[in-house]
N, C-alpha and C. Protein backbone atom coordinates (compact mmCIF):
# COMPACT_ATOMS: atom_id res chain seq x y z
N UNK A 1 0.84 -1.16 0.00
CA UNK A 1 0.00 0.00 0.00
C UNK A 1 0.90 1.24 0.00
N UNK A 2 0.45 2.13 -1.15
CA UNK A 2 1.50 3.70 -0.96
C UNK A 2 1.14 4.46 0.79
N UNK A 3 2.20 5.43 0.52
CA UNK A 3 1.45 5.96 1.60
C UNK A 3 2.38 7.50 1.40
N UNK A 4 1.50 8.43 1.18
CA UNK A 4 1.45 9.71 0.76
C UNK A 4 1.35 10.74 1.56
N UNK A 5 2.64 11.89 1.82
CA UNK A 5 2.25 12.49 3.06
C UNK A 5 2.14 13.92 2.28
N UNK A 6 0.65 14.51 2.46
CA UNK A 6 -0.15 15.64 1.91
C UNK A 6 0.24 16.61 3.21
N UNK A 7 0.41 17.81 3.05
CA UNK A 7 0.29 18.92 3.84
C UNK A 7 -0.77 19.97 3.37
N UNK A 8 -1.56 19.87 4.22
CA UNK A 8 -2.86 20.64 3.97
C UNK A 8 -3.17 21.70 4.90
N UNK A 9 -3.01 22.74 4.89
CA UNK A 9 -2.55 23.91 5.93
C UNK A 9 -4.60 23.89 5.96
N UNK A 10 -4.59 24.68 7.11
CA UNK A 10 -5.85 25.47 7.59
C UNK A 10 -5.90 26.84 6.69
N UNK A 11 -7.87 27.69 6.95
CA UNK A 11 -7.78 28.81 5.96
C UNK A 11 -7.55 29.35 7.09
N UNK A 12 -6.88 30.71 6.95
CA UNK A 12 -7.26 31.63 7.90
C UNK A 12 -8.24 32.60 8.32
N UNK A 13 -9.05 32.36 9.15
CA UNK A 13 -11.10 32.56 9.26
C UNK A 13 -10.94 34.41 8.88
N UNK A 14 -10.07 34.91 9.11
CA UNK A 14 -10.32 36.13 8.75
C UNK A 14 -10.43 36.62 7.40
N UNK A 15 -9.06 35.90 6.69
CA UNK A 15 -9.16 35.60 5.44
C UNK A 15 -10.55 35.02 4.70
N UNK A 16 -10.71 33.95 5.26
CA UNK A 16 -11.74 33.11 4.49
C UNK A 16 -13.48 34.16 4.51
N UNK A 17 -13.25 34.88 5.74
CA UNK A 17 -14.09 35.91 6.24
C UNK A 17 -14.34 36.75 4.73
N UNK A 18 -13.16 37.25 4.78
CA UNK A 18 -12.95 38.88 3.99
C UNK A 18 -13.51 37.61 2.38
N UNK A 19 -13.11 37.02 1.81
CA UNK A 19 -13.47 36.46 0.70
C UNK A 19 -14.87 35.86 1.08
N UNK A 20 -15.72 36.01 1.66
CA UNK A 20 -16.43 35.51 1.98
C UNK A 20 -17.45 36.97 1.94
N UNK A 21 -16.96 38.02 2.00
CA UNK A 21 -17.83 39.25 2.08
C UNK A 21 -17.33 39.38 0.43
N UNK A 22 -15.98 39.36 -0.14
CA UNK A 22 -15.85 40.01 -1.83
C UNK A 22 -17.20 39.48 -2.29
N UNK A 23 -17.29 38.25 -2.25
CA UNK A 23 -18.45 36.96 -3.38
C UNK A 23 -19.26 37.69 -3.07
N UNK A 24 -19.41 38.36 -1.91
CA UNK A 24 -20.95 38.75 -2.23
C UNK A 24 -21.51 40.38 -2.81
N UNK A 25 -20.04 40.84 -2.21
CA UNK A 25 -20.15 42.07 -2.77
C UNK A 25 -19.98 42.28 -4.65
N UNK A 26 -19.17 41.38 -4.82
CA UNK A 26 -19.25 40.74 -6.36
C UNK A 26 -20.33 40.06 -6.97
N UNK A 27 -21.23 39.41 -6.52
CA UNK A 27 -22.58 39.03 -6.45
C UNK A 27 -23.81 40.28 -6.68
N UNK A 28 -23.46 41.16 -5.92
CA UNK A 28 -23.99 42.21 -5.62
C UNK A 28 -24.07 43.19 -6.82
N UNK A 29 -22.50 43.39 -7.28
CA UNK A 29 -22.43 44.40 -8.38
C UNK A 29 -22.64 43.43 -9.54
N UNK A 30 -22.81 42.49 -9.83
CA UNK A 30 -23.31 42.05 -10.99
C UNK A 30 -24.58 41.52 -11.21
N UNK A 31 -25.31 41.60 -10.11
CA UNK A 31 -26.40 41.71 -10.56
C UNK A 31 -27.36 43.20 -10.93
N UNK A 32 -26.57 44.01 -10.28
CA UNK A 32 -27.02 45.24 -10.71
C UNK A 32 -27.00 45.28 -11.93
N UNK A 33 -26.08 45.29 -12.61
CA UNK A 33 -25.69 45.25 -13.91
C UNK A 33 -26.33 44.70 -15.26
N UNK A 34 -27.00 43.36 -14.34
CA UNK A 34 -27.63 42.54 -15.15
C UNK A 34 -29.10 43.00 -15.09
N UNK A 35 -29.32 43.53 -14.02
CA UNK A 35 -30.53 43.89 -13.85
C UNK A 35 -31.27 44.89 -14.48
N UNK A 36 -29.88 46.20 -15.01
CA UNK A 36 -29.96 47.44 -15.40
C UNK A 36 -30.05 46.73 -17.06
N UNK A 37 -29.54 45.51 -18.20
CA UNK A 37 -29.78 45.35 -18.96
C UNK A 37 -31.37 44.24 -19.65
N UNK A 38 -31.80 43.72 -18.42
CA UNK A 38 -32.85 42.77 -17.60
C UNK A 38 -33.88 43.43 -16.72
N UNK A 39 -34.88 44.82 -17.04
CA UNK A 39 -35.35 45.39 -15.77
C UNK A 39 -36.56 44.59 -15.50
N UNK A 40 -36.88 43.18 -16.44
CA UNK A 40 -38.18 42.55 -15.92
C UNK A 40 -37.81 41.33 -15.41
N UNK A 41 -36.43 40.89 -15.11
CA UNK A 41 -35.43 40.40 -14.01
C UNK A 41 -35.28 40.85 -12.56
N UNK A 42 -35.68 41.95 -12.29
CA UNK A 42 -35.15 42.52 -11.44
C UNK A 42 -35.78 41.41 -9.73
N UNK A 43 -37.43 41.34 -9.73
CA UNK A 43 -37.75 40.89 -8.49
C UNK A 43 -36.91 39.37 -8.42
N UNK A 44 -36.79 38.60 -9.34
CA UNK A 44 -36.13 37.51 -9.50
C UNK A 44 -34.98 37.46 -8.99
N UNK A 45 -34.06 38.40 -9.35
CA UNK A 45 -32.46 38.55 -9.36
C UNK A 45 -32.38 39.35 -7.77
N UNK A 46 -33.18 39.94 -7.60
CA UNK A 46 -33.44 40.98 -6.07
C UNK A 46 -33.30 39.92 -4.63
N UNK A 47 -34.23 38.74 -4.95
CA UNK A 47 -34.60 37.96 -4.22
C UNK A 47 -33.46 36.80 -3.95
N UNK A 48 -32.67 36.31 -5.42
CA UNK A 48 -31.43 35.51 -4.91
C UNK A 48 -30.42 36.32 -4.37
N UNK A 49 -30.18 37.88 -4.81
CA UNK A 49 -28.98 38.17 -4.02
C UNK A 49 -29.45 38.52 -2.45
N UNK A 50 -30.84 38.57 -2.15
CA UNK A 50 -31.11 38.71 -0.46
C UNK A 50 -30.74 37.43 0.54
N UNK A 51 -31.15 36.47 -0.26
CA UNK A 51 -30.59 34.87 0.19
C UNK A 51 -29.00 34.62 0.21
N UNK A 52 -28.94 35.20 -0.57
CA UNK A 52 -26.89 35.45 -0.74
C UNK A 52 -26.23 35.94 0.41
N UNK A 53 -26.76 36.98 0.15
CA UNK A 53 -26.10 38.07 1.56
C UNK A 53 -26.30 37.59 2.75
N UNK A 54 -27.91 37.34 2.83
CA UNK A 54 -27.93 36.59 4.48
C UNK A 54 -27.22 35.41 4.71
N UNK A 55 -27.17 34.33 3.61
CA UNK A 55 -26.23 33.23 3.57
C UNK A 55 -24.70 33.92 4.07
N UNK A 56 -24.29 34.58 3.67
CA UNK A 56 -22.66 35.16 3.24
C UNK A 56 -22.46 35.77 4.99
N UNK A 57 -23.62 36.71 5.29
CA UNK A 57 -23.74 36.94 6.26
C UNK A 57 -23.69 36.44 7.60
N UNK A 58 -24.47 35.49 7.63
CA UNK A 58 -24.36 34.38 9.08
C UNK A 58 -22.98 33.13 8.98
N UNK A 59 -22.38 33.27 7.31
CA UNK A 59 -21.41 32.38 7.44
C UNK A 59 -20.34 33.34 7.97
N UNK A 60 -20.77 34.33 7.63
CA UNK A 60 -19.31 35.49 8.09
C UNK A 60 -19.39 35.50 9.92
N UNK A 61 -20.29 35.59 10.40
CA UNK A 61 -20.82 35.78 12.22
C UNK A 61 -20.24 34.04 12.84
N UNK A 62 -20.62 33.62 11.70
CA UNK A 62 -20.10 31.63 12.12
C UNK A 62 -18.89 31.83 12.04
N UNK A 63 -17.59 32.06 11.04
CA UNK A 63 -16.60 31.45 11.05
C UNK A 63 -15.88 32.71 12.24
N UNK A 64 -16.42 34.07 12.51
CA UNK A 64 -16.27 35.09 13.46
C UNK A 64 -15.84 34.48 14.71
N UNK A 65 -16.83 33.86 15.02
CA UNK A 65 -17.32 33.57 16.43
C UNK A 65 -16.97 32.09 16.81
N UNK A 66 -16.48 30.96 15.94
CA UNK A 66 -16.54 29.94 16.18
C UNK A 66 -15.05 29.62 15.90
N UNK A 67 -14.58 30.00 14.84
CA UNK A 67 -13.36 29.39 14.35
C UNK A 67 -12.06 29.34 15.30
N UNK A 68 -11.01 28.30 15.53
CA UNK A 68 -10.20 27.98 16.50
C UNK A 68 -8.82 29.08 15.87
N UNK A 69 -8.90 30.17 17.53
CA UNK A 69 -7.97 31.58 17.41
C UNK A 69 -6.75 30.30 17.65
N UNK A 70 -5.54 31.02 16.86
CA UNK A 70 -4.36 30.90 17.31
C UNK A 70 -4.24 31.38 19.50
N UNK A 71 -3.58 30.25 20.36
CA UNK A 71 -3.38 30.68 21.57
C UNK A 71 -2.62 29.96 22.15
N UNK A 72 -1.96 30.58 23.14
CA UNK A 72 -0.87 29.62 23.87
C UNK A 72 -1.71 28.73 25.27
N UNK A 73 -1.56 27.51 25.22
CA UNK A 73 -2.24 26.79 26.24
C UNK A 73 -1.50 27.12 27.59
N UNK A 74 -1.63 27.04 28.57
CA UNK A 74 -0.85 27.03 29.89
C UNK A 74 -1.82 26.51 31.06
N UNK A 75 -1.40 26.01 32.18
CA UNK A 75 -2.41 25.59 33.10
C UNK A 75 -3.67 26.59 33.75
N UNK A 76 -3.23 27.84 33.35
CA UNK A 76 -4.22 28.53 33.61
C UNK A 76 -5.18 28.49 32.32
N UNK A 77 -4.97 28.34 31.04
CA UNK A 77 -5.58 28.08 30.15
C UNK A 77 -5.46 27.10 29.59
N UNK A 78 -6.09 26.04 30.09
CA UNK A 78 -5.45 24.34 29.72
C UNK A 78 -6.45 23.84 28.62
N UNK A 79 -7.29 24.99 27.40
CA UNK A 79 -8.27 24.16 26.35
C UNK A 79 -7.86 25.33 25.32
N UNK A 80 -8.54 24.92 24.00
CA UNK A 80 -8.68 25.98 23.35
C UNK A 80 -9.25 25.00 22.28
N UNK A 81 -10.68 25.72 21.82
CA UNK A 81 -11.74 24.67 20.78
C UNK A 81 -11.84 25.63 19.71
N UNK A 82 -12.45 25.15 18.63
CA UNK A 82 -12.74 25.94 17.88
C UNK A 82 -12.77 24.88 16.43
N UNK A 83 -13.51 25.90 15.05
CA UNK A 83 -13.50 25.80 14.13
C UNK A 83 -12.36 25.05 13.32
N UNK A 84 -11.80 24.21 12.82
CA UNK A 84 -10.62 24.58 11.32
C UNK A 84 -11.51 24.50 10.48
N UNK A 85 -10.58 25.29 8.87
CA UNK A 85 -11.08 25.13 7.90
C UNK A 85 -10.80 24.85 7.44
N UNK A 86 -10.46 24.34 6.53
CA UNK A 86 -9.94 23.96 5.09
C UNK A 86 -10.80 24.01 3.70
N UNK A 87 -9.73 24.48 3.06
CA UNK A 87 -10.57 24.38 1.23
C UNK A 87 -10.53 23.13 0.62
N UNK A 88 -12.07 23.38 0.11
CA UNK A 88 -12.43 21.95 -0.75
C UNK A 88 -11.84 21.79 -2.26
N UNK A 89 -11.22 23.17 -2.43
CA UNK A 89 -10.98 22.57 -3.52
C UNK A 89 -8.87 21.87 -3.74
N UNK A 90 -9.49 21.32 -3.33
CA UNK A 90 -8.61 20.02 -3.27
C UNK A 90 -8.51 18.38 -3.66
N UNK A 91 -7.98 18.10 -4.13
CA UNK A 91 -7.97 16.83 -4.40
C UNK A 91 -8.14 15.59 -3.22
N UNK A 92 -7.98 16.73 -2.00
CA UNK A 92 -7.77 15.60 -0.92
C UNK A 92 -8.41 15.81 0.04
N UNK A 93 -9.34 16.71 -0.42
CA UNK A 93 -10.88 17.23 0.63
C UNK A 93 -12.00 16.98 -0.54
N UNK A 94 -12.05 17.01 -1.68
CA UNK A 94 -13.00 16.92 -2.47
C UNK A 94 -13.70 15.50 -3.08
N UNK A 95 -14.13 15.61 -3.85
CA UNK A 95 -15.13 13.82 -4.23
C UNK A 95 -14.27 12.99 -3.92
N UNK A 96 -14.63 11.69 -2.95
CA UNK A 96 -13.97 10.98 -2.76
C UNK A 96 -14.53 9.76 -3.90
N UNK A 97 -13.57 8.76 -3.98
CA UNK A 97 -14.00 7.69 -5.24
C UNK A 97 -13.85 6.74 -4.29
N UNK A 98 -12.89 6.45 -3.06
CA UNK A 98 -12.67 5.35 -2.41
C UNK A 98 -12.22 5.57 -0.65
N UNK A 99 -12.41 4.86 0.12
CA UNK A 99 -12.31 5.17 1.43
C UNK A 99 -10.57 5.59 1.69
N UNK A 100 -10.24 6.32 2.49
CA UNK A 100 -8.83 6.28 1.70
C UNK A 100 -8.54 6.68 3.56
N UNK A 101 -7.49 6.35 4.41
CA UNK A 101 -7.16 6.53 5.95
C UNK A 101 -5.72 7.70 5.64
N UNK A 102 -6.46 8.87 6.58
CA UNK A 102 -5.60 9.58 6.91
C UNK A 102 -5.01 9.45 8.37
N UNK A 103 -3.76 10.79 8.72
CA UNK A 103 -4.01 10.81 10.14
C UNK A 103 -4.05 12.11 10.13
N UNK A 104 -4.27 12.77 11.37
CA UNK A 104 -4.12 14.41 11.17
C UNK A 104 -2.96 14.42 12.37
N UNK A 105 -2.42 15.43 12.09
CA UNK A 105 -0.63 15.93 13.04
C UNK A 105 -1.00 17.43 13.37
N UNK A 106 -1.36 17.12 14.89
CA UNK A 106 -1.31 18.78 15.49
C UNK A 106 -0.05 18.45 16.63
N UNK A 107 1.32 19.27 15.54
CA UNK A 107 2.20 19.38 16.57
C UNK A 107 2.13 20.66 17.58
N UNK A 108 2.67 20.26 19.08
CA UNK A 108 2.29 21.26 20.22
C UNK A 108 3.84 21.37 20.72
N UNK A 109 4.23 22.15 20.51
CA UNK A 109 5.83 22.77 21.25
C UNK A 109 6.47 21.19 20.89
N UNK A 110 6.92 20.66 21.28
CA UNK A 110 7.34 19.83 20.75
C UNK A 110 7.20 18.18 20.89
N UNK A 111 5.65 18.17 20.81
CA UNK A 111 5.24 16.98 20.57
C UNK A 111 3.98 16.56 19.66
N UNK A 112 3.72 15.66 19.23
CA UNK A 112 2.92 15.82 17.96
C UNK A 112 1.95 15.02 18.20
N UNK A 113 0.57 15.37 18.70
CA UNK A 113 -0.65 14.76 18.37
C UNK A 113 -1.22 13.99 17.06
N UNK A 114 -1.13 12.49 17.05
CA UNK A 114 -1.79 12.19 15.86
C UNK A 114 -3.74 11.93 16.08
N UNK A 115 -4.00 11.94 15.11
CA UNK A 115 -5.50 11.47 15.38
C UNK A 115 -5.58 11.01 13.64
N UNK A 116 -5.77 9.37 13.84
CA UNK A 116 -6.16 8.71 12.57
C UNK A 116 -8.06 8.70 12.44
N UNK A 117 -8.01 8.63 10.87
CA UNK A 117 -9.19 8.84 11.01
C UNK A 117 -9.83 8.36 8.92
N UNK A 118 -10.48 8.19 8.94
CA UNK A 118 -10.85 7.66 7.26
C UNK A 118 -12.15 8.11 6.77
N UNK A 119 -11.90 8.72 5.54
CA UNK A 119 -12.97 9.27 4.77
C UNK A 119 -13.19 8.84 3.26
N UNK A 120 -14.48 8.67 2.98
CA UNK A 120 -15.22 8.86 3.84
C UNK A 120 -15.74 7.97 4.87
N UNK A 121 -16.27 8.16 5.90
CA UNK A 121 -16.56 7.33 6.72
C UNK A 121 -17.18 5.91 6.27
N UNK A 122 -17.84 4.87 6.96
CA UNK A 122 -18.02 4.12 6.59
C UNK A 122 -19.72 4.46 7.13
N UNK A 123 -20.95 3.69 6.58
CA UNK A 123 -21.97 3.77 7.15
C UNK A 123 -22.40 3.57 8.70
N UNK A 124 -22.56 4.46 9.43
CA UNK A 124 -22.72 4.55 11.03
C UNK A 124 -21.37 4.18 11.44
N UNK A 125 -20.04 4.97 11.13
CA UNK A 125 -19.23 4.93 11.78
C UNK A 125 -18.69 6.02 12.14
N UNK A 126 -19.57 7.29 11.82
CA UNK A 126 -19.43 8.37 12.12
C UNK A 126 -19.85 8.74 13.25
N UNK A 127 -19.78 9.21 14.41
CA UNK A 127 -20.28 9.30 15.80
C UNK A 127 -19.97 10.90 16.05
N UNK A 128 -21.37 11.66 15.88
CA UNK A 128 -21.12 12.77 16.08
C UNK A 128 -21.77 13.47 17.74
N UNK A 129 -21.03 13.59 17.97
CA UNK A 129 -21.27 14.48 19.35
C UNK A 129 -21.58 16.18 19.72
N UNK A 130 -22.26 16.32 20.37
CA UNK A 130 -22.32 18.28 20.46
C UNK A 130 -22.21 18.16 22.23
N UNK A 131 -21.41 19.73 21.88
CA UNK A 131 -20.54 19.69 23.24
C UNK A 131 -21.43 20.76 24.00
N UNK A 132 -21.94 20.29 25.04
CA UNK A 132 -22.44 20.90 25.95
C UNK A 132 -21.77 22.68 26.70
């Protein structure tokens, strides 16, 4: 069996934030545009970019508020949770064709957390939990 070592960095939520407001502000000015050559378009085209924005919007307040800040752990601060992200467009986040086992490596000062794990999952071997 090969075995292939991918480095797949995290987005950075502020980043992913700010591109996350362009699309829509780009969304925004082209439908004007289209609308100004289309004026019996307009309630049509009015109505997907309101769904846009609020979409664009609450994803912007989500990745705000949720996504895992860079922080130094210490016993006075012995957790730190949060969001990662990563982009799909990747070969190694995107359509899978076959179950394929990764591990993930969160090195910490100088020791390295693995956590193995395979995607896509298998049927009910996914065990999802919400944290109180």
């Amino acid at each position: 069996m090969k075995h292939f070592r991918v480095k797949q960095t995290a987005l950075d939520p502020d980043g992913f934030a700010d591109k996350v407001q362009a699309d829509a502000d780009a969304l925004n000015d082209q439908t004007a545009r289209e609308v100004e050559k289309h004026p019996e378009k307009k309630d049509e085209k009015d109505a997907y970019v309101r769904a846009f924005l609020r979409d664009s919007a609450e994803l912007e307040e989500f990745v705000g508020k949720n996504s895992l800040r860079p922080s130094h752990l210490s016993p006075g601060n012995a957790q730190a949770s949060g969001w990662v992200l990563f982009s799909t467009e990747s070969k190694w986040i995107s359509g899978w064709k076959k179950q394929e086992e990764f591990i993930l490596r969160v090195p910490v000062q100088r020791k390295v957390f693995e956590f193995p794990f395979r995607l896509p999952p298998k049927p009910g071997e996914a065990i999802l939990r919400k944290r109180e």
